[in-house]
PDB file of N, CA and C in Angstrom:
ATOM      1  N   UNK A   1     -11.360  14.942 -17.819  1.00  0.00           N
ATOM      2  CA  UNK A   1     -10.021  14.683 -18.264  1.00  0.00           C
ATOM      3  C   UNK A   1      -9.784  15.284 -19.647  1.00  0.00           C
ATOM      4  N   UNK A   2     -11.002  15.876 -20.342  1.00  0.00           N
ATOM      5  CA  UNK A   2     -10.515  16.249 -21.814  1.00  0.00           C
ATOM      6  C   UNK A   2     -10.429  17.615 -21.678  1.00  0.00           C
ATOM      7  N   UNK A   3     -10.056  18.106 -20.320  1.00  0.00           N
ATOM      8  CA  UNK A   3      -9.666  19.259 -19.972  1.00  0.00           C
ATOM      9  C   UNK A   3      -8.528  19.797 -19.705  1.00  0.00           C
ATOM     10  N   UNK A   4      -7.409  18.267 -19.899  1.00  0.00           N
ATOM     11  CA  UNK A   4      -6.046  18.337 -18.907  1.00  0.00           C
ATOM     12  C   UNK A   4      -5.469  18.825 -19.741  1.00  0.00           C
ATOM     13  N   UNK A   5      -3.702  19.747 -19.755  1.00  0.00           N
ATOM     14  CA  UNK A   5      -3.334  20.288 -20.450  1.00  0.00           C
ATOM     15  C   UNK A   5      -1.984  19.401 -20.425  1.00  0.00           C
ATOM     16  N   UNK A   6      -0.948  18.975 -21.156  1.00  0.00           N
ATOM     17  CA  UNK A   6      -0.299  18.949 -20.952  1.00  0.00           C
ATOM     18  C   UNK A   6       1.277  20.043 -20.981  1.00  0.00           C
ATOM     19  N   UNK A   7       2.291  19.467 -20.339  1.00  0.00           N
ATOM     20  CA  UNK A   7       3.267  20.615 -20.375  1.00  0.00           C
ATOM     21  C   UNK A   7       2.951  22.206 -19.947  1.00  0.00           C
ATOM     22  N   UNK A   8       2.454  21.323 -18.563  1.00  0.00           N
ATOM     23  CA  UNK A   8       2.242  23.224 -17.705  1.00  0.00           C
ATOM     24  C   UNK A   8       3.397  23.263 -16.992  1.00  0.00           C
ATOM     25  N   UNK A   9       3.699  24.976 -17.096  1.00  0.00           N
ATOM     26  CA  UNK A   9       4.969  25.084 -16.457  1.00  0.00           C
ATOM     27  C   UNK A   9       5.094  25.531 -14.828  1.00  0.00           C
ATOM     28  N   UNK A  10       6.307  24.543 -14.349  1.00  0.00           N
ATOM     29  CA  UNK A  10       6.116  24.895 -12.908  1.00  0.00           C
ATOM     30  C   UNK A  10       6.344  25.988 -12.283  1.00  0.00           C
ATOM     31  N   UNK A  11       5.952  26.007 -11.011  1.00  0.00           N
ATOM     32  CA  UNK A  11       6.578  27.594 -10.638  1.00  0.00           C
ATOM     33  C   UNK A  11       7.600  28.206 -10.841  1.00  0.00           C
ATOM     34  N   UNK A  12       7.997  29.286 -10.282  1.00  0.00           N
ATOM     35  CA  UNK A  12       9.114  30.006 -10.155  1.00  0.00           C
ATOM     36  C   UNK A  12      10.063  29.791  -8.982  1.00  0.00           C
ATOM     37  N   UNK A  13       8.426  30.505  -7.864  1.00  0.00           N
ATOM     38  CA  UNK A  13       9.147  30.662  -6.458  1.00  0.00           C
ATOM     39  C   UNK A  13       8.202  28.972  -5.969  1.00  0.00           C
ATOM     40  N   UNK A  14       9.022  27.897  -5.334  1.00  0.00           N
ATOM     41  CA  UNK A  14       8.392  27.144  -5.026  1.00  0.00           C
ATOM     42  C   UNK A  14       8.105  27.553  -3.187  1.00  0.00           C
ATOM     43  N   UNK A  15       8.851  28.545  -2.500  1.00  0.00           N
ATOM     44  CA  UNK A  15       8.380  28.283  -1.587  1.00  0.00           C
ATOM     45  C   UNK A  15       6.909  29.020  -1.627  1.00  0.00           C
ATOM     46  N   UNK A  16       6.594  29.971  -1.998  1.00  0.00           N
ATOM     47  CA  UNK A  16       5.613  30.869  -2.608  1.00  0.00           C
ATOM     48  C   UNK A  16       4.226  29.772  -2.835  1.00  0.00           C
ATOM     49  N   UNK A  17       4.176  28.861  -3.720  1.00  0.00           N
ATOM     50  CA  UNK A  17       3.721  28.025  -3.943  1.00  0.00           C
ATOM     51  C   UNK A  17       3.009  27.247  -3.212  1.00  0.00           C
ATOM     52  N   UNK A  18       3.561  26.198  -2.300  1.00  0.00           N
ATOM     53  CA  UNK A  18       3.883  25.511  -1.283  1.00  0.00           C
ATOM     54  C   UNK A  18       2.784  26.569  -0.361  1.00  0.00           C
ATOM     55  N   UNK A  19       3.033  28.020   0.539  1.00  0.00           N
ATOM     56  CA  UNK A  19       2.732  28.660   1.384  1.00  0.00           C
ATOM     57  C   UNK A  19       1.460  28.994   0.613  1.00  0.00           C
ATOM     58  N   UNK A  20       0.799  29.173  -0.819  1.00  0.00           N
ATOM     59  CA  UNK A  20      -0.541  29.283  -1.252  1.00  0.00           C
ATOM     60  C   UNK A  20      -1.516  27.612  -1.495  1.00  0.00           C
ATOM     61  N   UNK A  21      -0.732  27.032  -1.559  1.00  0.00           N
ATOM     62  CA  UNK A  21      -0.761  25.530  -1.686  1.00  0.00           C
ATOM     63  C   UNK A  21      -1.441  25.112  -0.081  1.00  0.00           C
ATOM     64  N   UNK A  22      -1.018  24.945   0.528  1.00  0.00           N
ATOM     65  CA  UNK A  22      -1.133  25.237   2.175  1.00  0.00           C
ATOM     66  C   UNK A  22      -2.262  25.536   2.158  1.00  0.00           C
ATOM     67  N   UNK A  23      -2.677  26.938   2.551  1.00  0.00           N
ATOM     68  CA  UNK A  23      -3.661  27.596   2.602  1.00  0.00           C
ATOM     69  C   UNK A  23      -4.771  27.620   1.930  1.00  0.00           C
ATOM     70  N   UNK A  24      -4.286  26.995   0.640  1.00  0.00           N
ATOM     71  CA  UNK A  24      -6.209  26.376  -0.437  1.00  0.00           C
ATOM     72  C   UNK A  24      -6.225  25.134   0.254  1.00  0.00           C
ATOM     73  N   UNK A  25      -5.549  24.309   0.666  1.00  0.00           N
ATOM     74  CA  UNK A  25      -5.965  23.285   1.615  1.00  0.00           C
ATOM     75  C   UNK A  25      -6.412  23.409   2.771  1.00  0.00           C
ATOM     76  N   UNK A  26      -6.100  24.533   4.004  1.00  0.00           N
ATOM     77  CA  UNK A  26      -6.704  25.185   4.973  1.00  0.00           C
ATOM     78  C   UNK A  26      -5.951  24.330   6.045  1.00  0.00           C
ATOM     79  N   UNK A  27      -4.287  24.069   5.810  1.00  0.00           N
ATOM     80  CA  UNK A  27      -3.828  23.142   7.097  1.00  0.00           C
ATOM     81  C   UNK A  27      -2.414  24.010   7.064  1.00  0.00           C
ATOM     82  N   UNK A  28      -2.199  23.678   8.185  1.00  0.00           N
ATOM     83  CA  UNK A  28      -0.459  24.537   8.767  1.00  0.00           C
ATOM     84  C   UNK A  28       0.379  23.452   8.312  1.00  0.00           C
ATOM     85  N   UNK A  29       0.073  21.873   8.974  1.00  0.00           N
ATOM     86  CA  UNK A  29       1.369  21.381   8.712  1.00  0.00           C
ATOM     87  C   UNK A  29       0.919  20.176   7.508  1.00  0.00           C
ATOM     88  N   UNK A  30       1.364  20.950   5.963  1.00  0.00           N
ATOM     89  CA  UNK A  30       1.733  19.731   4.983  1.00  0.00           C
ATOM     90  C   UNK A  30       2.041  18.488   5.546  1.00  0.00           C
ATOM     91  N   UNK A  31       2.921  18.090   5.964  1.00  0.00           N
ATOM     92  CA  UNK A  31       3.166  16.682   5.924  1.00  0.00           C
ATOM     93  C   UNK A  31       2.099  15.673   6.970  1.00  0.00           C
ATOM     94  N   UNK A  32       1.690  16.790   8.034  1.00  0.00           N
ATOM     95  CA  UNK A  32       0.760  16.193   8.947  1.00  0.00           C
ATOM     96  C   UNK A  32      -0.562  15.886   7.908  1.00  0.00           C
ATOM     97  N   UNK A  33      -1.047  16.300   6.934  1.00  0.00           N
ATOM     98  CA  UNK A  33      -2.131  16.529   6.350  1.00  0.00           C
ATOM     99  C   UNK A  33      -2.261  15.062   5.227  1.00  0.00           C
ATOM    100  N   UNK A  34      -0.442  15.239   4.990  1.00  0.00           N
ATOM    101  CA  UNK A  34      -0.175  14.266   3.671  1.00  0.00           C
ATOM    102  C   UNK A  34      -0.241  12.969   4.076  1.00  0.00           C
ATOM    103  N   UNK A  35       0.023  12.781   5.104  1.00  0.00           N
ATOM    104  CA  UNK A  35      -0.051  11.491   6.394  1.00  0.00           C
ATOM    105  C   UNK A  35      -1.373  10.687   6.498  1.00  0.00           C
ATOM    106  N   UNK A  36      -1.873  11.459   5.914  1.00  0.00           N
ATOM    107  CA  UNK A  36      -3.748  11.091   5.965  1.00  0.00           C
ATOM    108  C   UNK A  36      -4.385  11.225   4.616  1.00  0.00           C
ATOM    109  N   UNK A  37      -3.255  11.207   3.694  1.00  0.00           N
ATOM    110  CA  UNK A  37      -4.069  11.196   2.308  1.00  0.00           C
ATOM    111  C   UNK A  37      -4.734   9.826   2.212  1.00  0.00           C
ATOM    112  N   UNK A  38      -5.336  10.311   0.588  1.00  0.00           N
ATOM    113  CA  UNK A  38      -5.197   8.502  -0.252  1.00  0.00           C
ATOM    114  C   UNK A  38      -5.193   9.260  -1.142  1.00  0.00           C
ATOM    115  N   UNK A  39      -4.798   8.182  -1.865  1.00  0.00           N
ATOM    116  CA  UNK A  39      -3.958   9.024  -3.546  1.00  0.00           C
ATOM    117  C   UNK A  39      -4.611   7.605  -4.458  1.00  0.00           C
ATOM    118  N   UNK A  40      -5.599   7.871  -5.398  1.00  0.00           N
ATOM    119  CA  UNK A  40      -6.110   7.220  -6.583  1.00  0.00           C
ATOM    120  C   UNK A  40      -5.534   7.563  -7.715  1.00  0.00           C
ATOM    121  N   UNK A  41      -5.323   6.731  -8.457  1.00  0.00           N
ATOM    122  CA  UNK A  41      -4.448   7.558  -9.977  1.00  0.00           C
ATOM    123  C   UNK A  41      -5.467   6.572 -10.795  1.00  0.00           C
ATOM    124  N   UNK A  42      -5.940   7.782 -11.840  1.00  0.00           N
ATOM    125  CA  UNK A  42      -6.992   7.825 -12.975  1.00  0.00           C
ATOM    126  C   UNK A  42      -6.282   7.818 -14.218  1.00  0.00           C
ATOM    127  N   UNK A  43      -6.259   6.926 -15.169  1.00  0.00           N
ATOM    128  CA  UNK A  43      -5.733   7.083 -16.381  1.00  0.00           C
ATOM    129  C   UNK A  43      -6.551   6.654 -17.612  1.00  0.00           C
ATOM    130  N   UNK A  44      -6.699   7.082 -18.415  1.00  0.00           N
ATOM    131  CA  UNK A  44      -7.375   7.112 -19.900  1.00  0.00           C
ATOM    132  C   UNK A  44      -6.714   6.641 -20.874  1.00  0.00           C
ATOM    133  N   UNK A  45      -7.734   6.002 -21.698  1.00  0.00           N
ATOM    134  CA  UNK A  45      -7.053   5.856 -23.209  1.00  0.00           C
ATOM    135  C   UNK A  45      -8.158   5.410 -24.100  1.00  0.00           C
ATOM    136  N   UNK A  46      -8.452   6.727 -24.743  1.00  0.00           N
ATOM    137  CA  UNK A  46      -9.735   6.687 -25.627  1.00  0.00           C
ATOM    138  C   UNK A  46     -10.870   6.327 -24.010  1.00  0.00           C
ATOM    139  N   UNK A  47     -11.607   5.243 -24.418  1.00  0.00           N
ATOM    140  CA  UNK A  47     -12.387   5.228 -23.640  1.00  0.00           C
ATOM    141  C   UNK A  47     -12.920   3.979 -22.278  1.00  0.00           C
ATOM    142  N   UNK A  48     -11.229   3.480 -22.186  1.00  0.00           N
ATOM    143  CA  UNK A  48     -10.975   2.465 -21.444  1.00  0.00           C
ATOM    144  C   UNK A  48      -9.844   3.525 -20.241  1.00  0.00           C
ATOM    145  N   UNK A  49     -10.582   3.292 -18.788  1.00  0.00           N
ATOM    146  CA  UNK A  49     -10.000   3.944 -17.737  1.00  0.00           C
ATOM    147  C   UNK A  49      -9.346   2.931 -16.976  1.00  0.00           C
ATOM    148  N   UNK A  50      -8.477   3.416 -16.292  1.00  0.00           N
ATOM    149  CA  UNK A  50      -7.976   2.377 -15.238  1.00  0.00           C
ATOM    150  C   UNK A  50      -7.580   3.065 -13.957  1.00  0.00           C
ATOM    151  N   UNK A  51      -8.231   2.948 -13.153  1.00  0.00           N
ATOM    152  CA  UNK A  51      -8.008   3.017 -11.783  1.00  0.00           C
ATOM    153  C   UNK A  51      -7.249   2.076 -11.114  1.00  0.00           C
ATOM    154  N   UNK A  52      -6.331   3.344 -10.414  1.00  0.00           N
ATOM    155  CA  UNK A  52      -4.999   2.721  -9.612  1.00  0.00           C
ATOM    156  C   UNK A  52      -5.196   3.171  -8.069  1.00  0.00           C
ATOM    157  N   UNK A  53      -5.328   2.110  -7.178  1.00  0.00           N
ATOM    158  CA  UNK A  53      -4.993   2.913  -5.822  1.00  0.00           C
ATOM    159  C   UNK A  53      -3.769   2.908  -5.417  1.00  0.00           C
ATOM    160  N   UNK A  54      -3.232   3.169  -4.790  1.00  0.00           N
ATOM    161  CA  UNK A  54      -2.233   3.661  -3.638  1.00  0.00           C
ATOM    162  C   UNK A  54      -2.285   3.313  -2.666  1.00  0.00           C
ATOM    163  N   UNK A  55      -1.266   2.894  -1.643  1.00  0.00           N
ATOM    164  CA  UNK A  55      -0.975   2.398  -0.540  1.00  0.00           C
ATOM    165  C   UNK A  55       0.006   3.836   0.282  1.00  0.00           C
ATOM    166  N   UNK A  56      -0.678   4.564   1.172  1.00  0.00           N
ATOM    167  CA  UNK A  56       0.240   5.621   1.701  1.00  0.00           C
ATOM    168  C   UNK A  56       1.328   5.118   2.922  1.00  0.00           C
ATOM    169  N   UNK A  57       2.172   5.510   2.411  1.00  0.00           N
ATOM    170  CA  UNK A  57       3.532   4.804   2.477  1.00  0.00           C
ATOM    171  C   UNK A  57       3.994   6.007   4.525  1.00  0.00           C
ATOM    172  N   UNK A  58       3.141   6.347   4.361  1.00  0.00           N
ATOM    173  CA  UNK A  58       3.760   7.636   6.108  1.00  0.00           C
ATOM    174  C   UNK A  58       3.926   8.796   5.698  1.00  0.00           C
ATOM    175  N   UNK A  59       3.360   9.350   4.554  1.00  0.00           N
ATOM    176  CA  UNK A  59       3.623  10.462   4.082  1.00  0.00           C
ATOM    177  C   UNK A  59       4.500  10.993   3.159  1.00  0.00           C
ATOM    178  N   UNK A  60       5.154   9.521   2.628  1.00  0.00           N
ATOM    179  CA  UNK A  60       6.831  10.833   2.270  1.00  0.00           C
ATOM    180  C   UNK A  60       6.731  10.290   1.102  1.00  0.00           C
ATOM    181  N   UNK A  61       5.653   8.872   0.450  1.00  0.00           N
ATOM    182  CA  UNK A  61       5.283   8.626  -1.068  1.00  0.00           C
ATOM    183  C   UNK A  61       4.037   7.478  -1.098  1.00  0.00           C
ATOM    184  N   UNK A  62       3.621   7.450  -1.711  1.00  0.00           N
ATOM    185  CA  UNK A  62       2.676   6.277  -2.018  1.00  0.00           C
ATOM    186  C   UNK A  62       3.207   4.862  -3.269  1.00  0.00           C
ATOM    187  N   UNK A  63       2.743   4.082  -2.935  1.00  0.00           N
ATOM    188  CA  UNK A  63       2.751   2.624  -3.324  1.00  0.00           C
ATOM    189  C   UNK A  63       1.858   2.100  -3.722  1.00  0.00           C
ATOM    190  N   UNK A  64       2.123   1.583  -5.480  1.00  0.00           N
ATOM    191  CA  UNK A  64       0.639   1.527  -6.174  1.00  0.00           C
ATOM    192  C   UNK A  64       0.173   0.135  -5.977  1.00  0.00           C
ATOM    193  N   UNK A  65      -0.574  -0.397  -5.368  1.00  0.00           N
ATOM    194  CA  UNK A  65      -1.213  -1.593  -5.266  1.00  0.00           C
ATOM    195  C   UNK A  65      -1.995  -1.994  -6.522  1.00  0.00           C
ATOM    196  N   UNK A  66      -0.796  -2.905  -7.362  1.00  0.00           N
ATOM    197  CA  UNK A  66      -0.915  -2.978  -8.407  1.00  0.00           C
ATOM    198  C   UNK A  66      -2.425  -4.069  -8.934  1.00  0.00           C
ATOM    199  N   UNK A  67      -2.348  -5.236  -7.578  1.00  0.00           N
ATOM    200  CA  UNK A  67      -3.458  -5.972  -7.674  1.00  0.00           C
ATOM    201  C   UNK A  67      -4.523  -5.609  -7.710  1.00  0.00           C
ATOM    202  N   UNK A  68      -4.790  -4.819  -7.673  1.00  0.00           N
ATOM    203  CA  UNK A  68      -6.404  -3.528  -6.886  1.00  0.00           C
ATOM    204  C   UNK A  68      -6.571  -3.115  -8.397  1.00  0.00           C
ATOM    205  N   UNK A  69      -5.609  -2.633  -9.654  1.00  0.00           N
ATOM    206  CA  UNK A  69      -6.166  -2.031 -10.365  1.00  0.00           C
ATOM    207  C   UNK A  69      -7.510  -2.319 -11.021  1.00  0.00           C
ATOM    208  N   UNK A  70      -8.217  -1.092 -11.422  1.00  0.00           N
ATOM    209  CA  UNK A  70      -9.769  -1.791 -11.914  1.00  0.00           C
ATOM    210  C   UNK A  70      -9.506  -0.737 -13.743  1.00  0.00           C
ATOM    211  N   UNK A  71      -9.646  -1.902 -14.694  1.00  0.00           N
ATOM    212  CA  UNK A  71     -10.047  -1.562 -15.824  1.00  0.00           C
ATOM    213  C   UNK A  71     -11.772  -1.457 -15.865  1.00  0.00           C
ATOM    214  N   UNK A  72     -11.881   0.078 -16.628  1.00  0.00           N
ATOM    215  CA  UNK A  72     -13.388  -0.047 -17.129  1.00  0.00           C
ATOM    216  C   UNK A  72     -13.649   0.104 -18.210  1.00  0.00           C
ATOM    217  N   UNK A  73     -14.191  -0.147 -19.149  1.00  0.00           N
ATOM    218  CA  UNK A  73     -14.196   0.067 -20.572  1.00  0.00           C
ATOM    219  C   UNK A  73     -15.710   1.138 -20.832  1.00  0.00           C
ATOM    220  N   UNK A  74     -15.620   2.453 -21.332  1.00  0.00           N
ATOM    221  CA  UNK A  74     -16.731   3.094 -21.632  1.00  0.00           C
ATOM    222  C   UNK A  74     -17.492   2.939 -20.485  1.00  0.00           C
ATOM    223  N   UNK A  75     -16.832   3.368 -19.029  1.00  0.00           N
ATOM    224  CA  UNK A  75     -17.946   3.180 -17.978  1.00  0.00           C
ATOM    225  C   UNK A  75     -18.790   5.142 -18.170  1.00  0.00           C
ATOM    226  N   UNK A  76     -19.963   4.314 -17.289  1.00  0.00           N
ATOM    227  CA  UNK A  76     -20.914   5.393 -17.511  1.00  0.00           C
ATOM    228  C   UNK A  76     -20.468   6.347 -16.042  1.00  0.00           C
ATOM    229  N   UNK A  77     -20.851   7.556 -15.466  1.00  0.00           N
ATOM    230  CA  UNK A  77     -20.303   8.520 -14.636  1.00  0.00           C
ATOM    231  C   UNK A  77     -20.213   7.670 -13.418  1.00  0.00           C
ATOM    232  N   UNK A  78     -21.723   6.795 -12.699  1.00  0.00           N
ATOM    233  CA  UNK A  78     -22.189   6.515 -11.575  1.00  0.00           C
ATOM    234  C   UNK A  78     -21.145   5.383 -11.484  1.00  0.00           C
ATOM    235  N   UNK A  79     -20.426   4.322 -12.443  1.00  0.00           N
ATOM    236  CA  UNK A  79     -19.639   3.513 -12.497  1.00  0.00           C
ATOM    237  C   UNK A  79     -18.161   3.691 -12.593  1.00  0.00           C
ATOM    238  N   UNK A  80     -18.192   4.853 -13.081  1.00  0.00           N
ATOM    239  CA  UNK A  80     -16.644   5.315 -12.825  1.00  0.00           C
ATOM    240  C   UNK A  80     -16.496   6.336 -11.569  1.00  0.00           C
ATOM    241  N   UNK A  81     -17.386   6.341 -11.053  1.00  0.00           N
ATOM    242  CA  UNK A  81     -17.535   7.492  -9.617  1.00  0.00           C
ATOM    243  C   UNK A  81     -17.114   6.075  -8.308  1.00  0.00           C
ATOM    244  N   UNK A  82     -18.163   5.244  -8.750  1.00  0.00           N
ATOM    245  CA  UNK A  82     -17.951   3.574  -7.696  1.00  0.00           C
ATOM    246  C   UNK A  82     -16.653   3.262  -7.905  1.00  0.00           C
ATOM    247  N   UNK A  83     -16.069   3.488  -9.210  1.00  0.00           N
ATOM    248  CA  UNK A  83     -14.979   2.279  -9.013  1.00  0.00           C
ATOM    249  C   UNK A  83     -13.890   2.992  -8.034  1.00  0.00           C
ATOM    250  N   UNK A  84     -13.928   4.360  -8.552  1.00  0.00           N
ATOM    251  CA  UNK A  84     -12.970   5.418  -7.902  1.00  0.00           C
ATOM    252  C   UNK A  84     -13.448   5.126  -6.120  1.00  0.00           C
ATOM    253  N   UNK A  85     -14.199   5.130  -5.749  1.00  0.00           N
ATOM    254  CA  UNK A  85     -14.557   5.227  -3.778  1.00  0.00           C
ATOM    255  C   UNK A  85     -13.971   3.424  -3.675  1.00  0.00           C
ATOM    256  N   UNK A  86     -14.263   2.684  -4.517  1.00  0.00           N
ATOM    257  CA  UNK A  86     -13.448   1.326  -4.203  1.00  0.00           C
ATOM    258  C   UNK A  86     -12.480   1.510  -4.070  1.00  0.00           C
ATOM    259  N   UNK A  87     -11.478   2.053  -5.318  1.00  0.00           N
ATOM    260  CA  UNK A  87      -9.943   1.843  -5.021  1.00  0.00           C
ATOM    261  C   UNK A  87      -9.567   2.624  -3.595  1.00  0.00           C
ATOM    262  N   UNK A  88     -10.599   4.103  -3.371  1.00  0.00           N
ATOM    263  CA  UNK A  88     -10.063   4.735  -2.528  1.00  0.00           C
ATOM    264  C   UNK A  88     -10.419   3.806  -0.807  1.00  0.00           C
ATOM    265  N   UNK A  89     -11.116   3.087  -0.579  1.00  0.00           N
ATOM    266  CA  UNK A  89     -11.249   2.382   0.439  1.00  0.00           C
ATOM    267  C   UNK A  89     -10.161   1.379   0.078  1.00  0.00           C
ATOM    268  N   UNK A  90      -9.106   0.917  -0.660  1.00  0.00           N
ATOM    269  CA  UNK A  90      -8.293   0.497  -0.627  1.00  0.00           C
ATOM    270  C   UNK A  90      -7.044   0.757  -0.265  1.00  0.00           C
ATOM    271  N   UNK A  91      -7.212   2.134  -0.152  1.00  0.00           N
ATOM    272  CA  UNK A  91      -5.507   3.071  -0.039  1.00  0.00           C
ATOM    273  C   UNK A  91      -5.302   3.339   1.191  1.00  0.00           C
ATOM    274  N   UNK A  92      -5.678   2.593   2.536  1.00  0.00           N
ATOM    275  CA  UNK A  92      -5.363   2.833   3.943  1.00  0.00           C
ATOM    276  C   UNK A  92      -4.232   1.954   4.235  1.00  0.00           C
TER     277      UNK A  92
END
């Protein structure tokens, strides 16, 4: 995460995008693909993380299952790798 940039700029051509987007994923139909996500959201501050899962909503958004969140304070890799496969067995 002390890699993230903020204020990257979006495309140009979004369908362009989308059709290379696609293809680094290796599926024809986006939404069939998105249908079967799980979506974890990772957030920082200094050195307290919080993991958020998601509830996939049919594809068209996710729903943060707010009860599920897990605070970790200064977790070590193997503990912030666990907490992340927890929330994600939560997001079905």
């Amino acid at each position: 995460m002390d890699d993230s940039e903020a204020g990257v700029s979006h495309p140009t051509d979004w369908r362009q995008f989308h059709e290379e987007y696609k293809e680094s994923l290796g599926v024809k139909d986006y939404w069939g693909f998105v249908k079967k996500c799980r979506y974890v959201g990772i957030e920082r501050e200094d050195s307290v993380f919080t993991i958020k899962p998601h509830r996939n909503r049919g594809g068209k958004c996710f729903e943060l299952l707010t009860d599920s969140e897990q605070v970790l304070n200064a977790p070590t890799s193997d503990q912030l790798g666990a907490a992340i496969i927890r929330c994600s067995s939560m997001c079905q």
